[in-house]
C-alpha atoms as a PDB file:
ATOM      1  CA  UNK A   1     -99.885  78.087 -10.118  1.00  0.00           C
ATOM      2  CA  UNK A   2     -98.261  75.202  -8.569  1.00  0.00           C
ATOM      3  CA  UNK A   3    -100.375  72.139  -7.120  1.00  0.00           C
ATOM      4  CA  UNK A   4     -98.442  70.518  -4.470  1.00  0.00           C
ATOM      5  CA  UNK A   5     -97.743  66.964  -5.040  1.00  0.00           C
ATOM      6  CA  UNK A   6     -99.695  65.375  -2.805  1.00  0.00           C
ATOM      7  CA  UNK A   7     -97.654  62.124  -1.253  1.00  0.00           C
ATOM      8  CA  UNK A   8     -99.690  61.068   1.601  1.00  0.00           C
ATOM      9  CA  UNK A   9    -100.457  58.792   2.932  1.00  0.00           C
ATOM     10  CA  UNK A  10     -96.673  57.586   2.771  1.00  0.00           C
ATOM     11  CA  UNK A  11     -97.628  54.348   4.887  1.00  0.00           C
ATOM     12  CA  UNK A  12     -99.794  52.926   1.748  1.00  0.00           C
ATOM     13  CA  UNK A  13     -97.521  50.898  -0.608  1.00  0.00           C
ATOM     14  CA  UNK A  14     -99.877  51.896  -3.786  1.00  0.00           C
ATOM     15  CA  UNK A  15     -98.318  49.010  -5.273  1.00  0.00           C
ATOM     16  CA  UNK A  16     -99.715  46.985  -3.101  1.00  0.00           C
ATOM     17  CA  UNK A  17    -103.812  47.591  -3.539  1.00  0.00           C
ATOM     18  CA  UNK A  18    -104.313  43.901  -1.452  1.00  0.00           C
ATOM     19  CA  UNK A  19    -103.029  45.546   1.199  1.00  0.00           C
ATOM     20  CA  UNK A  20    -106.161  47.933   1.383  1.00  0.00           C
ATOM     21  CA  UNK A  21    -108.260  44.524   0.861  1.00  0.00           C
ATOM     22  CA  UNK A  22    -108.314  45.444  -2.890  1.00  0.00           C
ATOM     23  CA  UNK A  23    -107.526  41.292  -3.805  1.00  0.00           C
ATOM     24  CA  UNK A  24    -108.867  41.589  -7.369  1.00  0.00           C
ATOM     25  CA  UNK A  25    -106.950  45.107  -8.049  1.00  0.00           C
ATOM     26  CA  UNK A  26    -103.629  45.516 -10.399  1.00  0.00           C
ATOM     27  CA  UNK A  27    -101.628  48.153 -10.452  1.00  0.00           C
ATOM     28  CA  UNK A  28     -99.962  49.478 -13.660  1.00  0.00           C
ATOM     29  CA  UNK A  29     -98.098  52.338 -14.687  1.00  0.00           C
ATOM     30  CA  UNK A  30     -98.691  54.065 -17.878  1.00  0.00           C
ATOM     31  CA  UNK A  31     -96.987  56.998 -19.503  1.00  0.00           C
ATOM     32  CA  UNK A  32     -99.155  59.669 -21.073  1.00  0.00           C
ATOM     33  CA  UNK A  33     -95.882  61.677 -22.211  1.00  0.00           C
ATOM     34  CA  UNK A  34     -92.463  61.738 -22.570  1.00  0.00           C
ATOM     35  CA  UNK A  35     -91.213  62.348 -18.602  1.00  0.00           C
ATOM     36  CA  UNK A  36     -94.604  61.552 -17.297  1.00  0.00           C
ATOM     37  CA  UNK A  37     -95.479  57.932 -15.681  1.00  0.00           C
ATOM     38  CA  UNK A  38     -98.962  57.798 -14.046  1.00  0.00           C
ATOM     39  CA  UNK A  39    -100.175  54.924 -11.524  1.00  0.00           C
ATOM     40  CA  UNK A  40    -103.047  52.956 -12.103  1.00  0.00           C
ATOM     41  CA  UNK A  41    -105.398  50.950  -9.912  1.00  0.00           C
ATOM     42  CA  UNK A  42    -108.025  48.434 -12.099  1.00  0.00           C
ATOM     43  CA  UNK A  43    -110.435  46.670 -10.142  1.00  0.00           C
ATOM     44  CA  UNK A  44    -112.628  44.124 -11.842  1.00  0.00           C
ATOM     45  CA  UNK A  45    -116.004  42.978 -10.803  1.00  0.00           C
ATOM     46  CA  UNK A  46    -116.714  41.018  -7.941  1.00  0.00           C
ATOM     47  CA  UNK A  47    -118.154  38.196 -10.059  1.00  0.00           C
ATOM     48  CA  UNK A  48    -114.334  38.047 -11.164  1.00  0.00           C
ATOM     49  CA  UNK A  49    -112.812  38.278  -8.417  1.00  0.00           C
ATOM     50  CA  UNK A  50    -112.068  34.645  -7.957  1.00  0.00           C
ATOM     51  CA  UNK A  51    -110.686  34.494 -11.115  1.00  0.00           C
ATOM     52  CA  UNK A  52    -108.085  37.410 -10.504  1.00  0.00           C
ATOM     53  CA  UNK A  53    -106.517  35.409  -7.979  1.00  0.00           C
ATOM     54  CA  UNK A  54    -102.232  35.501  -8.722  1.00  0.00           C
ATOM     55  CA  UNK A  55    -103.238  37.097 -12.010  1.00  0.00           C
ATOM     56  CA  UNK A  56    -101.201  39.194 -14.223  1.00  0.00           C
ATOM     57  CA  UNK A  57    -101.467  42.647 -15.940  1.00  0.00           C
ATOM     58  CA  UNK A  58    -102.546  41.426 -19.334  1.00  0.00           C
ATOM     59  CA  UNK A  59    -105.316  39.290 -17.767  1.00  0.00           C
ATOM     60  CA  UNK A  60    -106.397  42.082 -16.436  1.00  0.00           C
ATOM     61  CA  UNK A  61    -106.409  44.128 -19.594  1.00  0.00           C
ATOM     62  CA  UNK A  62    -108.023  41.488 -21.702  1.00  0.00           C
ATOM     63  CA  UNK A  63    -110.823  41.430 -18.324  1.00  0.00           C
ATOM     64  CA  UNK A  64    -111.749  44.561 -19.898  1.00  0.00           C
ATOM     65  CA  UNK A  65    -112.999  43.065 -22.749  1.00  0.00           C
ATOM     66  CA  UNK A  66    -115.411  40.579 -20.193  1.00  0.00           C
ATOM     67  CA  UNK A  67    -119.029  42.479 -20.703  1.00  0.00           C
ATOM     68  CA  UNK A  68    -118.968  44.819 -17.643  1.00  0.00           C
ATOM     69  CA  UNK A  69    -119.264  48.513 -17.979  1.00  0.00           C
ATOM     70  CA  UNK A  70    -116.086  50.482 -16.695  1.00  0.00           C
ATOM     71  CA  UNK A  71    -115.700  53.654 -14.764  1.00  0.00           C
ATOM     72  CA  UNK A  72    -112.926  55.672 -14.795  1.00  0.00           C
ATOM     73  CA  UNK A  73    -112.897  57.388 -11.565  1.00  0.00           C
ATOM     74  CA  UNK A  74    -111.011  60.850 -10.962  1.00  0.00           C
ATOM     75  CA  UNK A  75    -110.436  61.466  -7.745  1.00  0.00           C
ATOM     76  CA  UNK A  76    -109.967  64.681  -5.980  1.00  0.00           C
ATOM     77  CA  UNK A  77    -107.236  67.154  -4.561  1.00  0.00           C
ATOM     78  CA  UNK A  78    -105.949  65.078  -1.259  1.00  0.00           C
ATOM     79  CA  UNK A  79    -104.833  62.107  -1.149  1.00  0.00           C
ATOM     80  CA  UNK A  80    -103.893  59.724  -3.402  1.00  0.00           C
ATOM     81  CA  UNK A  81    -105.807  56.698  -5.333  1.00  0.00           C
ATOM     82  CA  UNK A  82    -105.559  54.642  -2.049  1.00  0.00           C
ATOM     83  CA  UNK A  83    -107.610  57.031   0.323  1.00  0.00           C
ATOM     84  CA  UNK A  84    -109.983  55.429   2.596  1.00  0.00           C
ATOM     85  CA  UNK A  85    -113.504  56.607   0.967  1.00  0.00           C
ATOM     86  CA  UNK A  86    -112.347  56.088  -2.472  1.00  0.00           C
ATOM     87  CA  UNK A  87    -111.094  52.134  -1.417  1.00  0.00           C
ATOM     88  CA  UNK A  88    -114.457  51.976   0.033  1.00  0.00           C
ATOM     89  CA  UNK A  89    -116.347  53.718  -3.429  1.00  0.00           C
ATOM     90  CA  UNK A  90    -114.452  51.271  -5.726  1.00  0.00           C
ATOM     91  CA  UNK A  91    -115.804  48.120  -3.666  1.00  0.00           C
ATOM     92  CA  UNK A  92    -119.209  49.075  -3.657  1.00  0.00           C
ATOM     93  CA  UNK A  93    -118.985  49.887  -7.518  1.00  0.00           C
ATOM     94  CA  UNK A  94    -117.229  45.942  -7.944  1.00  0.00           C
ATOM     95  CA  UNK A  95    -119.887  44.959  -6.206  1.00  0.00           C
ATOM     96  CA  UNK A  96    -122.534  46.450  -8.533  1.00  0.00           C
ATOM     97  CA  UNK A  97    -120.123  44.579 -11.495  1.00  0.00           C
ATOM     98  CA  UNK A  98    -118.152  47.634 -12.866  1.00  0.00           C
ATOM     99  CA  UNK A  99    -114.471  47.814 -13.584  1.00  0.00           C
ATOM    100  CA  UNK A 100    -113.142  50.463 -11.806  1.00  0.00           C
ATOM    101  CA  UNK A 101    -109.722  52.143 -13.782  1.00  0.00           C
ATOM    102  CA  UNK A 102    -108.629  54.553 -11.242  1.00  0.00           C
ATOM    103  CA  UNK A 103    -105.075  56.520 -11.301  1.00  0.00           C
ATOM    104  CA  UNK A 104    -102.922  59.574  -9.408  1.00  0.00           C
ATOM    105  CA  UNK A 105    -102.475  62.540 -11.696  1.00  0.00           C
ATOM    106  CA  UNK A 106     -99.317  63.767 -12.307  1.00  0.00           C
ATOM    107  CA  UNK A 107     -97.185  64.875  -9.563  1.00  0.00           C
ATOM    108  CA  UNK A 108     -99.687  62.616  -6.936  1.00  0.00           C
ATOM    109  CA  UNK A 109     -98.921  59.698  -5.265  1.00  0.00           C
ATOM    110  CA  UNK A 110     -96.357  57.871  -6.771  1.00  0.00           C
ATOM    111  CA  UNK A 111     -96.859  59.542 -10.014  1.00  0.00           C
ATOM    112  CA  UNK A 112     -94.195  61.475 -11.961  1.00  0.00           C
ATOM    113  CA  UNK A 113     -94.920  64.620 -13.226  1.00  0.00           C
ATOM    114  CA  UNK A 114     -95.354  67.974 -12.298  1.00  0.00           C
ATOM    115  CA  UNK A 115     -99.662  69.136 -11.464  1.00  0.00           C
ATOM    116  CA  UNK A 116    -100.818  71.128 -13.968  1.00  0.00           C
ATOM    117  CA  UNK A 117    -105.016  71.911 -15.169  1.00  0.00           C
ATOM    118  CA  UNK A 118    -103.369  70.744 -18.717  1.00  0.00           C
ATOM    119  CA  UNK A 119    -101.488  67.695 -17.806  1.00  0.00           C
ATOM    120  CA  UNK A 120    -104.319  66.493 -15.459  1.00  0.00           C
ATOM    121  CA  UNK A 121    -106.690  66.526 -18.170  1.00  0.00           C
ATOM    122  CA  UNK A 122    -104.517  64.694 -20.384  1.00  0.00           C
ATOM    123  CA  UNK A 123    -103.315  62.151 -18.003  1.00  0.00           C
ATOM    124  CA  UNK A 124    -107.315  61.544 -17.791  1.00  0.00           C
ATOM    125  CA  UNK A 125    -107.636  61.298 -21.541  1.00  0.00           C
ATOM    126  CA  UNK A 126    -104.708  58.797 -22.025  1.00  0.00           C
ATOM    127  CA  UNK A 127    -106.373  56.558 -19.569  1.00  0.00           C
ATOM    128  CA  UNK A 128    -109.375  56.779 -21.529  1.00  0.00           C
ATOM    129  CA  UNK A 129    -108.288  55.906 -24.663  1.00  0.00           C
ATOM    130  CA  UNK A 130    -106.621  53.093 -22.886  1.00  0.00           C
ATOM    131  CA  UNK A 131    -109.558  51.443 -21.638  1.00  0.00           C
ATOM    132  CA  UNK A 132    -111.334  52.158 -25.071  1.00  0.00           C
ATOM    133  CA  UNK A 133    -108.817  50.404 -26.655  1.00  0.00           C
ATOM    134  CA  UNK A 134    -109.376  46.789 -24.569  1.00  0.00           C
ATOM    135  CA  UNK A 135    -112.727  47.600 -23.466  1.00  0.00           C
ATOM    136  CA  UNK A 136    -114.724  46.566 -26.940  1.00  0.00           C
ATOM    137  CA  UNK A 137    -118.364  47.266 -26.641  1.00  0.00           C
ATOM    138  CA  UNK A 138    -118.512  47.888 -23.527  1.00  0.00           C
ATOM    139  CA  UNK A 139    -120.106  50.568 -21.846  1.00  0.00           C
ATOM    140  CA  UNK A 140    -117.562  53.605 -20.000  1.00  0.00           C
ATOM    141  CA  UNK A 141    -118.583  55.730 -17.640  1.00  0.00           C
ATOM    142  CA  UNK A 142    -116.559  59.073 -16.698  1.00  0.00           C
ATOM    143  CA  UNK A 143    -116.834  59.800 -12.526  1.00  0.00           C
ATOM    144  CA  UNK A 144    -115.227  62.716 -10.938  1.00  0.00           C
ATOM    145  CA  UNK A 145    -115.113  63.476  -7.243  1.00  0.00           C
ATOM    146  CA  UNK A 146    -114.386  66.981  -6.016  1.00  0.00           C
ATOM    147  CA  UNK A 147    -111.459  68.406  -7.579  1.00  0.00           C
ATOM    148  CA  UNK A 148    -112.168  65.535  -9.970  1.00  0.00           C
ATOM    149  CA  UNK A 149    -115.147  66.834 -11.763  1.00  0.00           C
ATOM    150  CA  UNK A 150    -112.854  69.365 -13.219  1.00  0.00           C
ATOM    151  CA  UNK A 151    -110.561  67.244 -14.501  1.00  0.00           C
ATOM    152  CA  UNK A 152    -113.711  64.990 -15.556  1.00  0.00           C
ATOM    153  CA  UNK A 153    -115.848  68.038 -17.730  1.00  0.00           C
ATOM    154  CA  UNK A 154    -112.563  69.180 -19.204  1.00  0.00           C
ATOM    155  CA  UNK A 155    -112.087  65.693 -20.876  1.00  0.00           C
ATOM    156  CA  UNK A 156    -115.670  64.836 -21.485  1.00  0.00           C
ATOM    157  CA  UNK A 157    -115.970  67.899 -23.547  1.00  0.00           C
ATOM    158  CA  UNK A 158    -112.840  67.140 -25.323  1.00  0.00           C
ATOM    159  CA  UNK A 159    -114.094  63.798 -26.033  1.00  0.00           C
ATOM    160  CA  UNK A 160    -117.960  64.997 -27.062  1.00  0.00           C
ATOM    161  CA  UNK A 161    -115.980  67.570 -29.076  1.00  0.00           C
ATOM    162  CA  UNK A 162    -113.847  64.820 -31.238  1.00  0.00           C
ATOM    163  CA  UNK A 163    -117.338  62.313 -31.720  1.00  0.00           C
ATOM    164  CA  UNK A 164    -115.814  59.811 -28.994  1.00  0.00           C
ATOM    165  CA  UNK A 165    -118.656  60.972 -25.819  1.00  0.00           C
ATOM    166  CA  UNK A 166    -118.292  58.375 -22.575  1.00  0.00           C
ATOM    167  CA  UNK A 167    -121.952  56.711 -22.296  1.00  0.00           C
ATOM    168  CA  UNK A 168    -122.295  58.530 -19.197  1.00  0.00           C
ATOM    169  CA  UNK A 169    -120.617  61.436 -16.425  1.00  0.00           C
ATOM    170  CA  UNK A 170    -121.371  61.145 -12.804  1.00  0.00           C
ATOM    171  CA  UNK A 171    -120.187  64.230 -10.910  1.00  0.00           C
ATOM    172  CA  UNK A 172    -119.709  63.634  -7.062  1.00  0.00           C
ATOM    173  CA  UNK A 173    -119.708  67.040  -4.955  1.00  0.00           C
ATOM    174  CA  UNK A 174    -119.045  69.258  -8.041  1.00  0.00           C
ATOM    175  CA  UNK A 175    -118.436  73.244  -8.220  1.00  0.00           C
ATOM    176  CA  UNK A 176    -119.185  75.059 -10.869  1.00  0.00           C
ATOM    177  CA  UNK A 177    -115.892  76.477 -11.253  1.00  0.00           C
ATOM    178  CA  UNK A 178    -112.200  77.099  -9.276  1.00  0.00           C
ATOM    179  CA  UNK A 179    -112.917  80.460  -8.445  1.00  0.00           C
ATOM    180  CA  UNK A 180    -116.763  80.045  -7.346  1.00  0.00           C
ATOM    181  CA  UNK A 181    -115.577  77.634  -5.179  1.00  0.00           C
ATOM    182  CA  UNK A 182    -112.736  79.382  -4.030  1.00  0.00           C
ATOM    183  CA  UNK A 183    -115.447  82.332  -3.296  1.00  0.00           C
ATOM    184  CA  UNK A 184    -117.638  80.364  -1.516  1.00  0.00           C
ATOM    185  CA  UNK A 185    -115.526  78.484   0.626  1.00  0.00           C
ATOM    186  CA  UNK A 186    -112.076  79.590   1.181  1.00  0.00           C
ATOM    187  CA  UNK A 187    -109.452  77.681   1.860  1.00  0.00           C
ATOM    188  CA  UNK A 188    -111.405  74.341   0.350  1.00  0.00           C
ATOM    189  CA  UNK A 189    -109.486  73.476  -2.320  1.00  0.00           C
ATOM    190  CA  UNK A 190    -106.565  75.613  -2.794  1.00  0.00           C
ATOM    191  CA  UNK A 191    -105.527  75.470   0.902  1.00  0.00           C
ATOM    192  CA  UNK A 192    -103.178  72.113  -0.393  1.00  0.00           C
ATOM    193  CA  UNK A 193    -101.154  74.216  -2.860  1.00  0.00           C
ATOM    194  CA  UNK A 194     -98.112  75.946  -1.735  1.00  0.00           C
ATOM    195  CA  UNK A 195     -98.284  79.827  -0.945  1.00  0.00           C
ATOM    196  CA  UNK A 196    -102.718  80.425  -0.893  1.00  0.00           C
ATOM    197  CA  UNK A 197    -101.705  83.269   1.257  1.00  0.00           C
ATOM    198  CA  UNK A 198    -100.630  85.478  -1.930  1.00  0.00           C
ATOM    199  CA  UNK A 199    -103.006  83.222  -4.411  1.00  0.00           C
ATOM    200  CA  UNK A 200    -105.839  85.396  -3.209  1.00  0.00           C
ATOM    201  CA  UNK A 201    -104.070  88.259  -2.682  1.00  0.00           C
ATOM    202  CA  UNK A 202    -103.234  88.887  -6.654  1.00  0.00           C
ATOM    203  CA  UNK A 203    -106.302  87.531  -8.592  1.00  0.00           C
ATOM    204  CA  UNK A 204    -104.028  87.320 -11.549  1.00  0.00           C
ATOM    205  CA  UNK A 205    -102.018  84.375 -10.019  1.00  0.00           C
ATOM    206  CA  UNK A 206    -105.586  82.378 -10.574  1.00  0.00           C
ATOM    207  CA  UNK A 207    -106.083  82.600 -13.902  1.00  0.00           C
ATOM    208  CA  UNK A 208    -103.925  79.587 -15.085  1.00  0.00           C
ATOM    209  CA  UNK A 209    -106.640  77.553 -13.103  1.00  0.00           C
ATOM    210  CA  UNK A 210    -109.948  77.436 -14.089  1.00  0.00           C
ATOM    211  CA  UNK A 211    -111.773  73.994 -14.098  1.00  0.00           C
ATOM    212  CA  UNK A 212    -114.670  75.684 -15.700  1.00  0.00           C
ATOM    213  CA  UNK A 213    -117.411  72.910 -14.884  1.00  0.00           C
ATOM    214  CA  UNK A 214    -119.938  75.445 -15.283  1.00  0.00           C
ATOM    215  CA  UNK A 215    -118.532  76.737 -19.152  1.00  0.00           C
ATOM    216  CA  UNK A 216    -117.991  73.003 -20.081  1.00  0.00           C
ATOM    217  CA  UNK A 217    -121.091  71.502 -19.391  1.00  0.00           C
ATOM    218  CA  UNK A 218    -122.316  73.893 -22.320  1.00  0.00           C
ATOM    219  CA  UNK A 219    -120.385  71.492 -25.026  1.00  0.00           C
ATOM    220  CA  UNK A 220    -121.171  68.118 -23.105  1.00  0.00           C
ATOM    221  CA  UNK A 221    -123.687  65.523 -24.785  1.00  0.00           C
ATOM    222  CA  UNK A 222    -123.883  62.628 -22.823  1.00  0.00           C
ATOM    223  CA  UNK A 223    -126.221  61.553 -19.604  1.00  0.00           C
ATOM    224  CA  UNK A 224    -124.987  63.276 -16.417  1.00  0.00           C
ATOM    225  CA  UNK A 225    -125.896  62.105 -12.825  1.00  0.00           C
ATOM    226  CA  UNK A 226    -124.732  64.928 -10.395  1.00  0.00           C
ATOM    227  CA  UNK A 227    -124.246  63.815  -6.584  1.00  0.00           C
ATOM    228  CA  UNK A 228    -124.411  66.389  -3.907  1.00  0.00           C
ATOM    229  CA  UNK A 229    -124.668  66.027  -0.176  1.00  0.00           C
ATOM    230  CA  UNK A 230    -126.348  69.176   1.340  1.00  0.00           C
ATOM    231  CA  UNK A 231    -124.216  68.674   4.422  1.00  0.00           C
ATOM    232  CA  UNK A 232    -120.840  69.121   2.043  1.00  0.00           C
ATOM    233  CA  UNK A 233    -118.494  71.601   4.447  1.00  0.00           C
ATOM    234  CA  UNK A 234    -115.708  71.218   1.390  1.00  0.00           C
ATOM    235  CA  UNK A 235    -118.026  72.393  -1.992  1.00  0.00           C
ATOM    236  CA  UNK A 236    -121.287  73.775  -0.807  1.00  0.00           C
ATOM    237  CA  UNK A 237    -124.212  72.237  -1.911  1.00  0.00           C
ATOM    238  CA  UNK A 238    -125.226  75.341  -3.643  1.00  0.00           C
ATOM    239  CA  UNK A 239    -122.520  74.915  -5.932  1.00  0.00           C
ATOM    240  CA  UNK A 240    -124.022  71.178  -7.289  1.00  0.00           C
ATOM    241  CA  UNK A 241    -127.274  72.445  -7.593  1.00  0.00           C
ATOM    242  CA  UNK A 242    -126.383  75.394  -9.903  1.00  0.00           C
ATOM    243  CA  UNK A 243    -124.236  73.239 -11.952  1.00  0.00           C
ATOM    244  CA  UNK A 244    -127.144  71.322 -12.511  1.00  0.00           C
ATOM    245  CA  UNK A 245    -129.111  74.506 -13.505  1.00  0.00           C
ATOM    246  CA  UNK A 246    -126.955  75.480 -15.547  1.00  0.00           C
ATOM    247  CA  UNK A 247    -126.315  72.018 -17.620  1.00  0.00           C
ATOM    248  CA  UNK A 248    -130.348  71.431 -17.391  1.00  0.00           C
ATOM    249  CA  UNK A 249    -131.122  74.088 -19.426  1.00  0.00           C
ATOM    250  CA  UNK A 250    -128.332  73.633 -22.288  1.00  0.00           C
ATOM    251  CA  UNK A 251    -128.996  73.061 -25.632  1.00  0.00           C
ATOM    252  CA  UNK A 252    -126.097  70.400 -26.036  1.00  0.00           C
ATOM    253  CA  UNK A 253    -128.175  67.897 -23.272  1.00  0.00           C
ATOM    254  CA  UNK A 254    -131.631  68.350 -25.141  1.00  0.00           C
ATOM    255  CA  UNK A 255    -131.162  64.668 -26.142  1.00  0.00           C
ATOM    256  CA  UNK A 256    -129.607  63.467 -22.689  1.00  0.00           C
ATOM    257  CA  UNK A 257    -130.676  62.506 -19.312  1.00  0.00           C
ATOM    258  CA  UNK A 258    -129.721  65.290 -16.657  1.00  0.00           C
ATOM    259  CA  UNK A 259    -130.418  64.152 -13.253  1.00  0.00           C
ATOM    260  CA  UNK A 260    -129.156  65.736  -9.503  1.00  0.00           C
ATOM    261  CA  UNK A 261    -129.684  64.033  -6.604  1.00  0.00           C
ATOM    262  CA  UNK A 262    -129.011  65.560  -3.221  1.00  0.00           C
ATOM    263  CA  UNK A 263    -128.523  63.539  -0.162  1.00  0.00           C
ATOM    264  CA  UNK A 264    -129.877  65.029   2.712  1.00  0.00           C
ATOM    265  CA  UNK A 265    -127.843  66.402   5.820  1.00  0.00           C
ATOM    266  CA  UNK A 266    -129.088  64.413   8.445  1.00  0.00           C
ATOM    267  CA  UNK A 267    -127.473  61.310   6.223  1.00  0.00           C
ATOM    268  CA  UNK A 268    -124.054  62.808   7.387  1.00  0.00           C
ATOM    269  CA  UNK A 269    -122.514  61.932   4.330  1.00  0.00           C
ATOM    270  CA  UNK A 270    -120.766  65.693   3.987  1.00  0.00           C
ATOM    271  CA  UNK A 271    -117.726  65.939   1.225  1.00  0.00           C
ATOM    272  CA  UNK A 272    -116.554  62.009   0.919  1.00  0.00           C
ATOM    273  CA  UNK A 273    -119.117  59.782   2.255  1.00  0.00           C
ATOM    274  CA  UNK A 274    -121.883  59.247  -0.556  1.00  0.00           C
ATOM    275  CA  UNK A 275    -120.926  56.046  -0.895  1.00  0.00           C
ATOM    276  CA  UNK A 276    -122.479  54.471   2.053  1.00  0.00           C
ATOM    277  CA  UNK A 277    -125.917  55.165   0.276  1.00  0.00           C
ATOM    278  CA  UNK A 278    -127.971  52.382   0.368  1.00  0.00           C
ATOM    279  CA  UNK A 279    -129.749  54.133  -2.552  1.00  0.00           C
ATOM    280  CA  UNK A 280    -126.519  54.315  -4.967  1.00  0.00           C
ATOM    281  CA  UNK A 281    -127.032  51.017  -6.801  1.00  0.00           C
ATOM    282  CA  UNK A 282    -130.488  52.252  -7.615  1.00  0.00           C
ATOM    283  CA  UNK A 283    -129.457  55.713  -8.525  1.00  0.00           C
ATOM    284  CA  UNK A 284    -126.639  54.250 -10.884  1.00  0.00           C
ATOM    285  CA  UNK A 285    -128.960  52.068 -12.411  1.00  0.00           C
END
């Protein structure tokens, strides 16, 4: 199945985060593989931000090392890492005093690549183990949005599965898997690739996808927050909420803190907008 590459909004210059008032953000480029080059966006906490003034990329990287927890955030199918709600998700989160590491997959944005379930996931795990690697002692914390929490249980159980678990996942409007969600609603996710008019037509077509949130949670051991606005017209609610049934009762988070919290529709915060909780600094706390 191909993924379309997703190049919009073409007026952002992503290598320009101060133009989306993202002062203390650097962008970088990494390259998980040979023929693959990945932007990044790293935004350090606001009790930094002062201090990133004019700065370069390695005082950023050594920042990581400053004792602040980190998120790497993975963001969904639109878009790219400069879309509106997720600009306005990374501030609030600086403001709280995390680093935010944020990137385009493969094939979105300005990255180079082509989409793939594979190549998403390890695009995610390359940025991991960079942060790990200049991040010390410091807390990391795994967040996927949307299409996200795919690509976010795929590489937290690859990482529970080699010993190296996050210290935390927060899902954000999760499904419990591609085709569920596909089920439920559509034209949701898939309606950005290329040629959905056959894609449901021959069921076959759909098995190189699966972003099996529901299967993965089974070999996850770490705290997991789930986030779900009952108002969501993109994931259905019902979706969260039986992801969280499912990971509530498995053996592999008998030692771990399973929490959902739904966010009720008269909040209006629908698919993107769970941000503008006054609640969230409690809830991540």
């Amino acid at each position: 199945v191909v993924f379309i590459s997703v190049r919009v909004p073409y007026f952002i210059d992503l290598k320009r985060p101060q133009d989306q008032g993202l002062n203390h953000t650097c962008n970088y480029y990494l390259q998980p593989e040979e023929d693959v080059t990945i932007g990044v966006w790293h935004t350090v906490p606001a009790a930094l931000w002062k201090n990133a003034r004019g700065k370069d990329q390695l005082w950023f990287e050594e920042a990581l090392g400053s004792s602040h927890p980190v998120i790497l955030y993975l963001h969904g199918n639109a878009g790219t890492r400069g879309g509106d709600h997720r600009v306005e998700l990374y501030k609030v989160l600086s403001s709280l005093g995390y680093h935010v590491v944020t990137f385009d997959y493969r094939g979105w944005g300005d990255s180079i690549g082509s989409p793939s379930e594979r190549g998403m996931t390890y695009d995610a795990l390359h940025v991991f183990d960079w942060i790990k690697a200049r991040s010390g002692d410091n807390p990391v914390y795994i967040w996927g949005h949307s299409l996200g929490t795919g690509v976010a249980t795929n590489l937290v159980r690859r990482l529970c599965e080699r010993e190296t678990p996050p210290d935390a996942l927060i899902l954000e409007s999760p499904f419990t898997n591609i085709r569920e969600e596909a089920r439920s609603h559509p034209f949701s996710i898939y309606r950005y690739f290329p040629g959905f008019d056959w894609f449901f037509l021959d069921p076959i077509t759909t098995s190189g996808i699966k972003f099996a949130n529901d299967e993965n949670v089974k070999y996850i051991s770490c705290s997991l927050l789930i986030l779900h606005a009952e108002d969501d017209p993109v994931v259905p609610f019902h979706l969260g909420k039986k992801l969280y049934n499912i990971a509530a009762t498995s053996r592999s988070f008998r030692d771990y803190k399973v929490q959902f919290v739904p966010f009720h529709t008269d909040l209006g915060y629908r698919h993107k907008y769970i941000y503008r909780s006054p609640e969230l600094p409690r809830i991540l706390r």
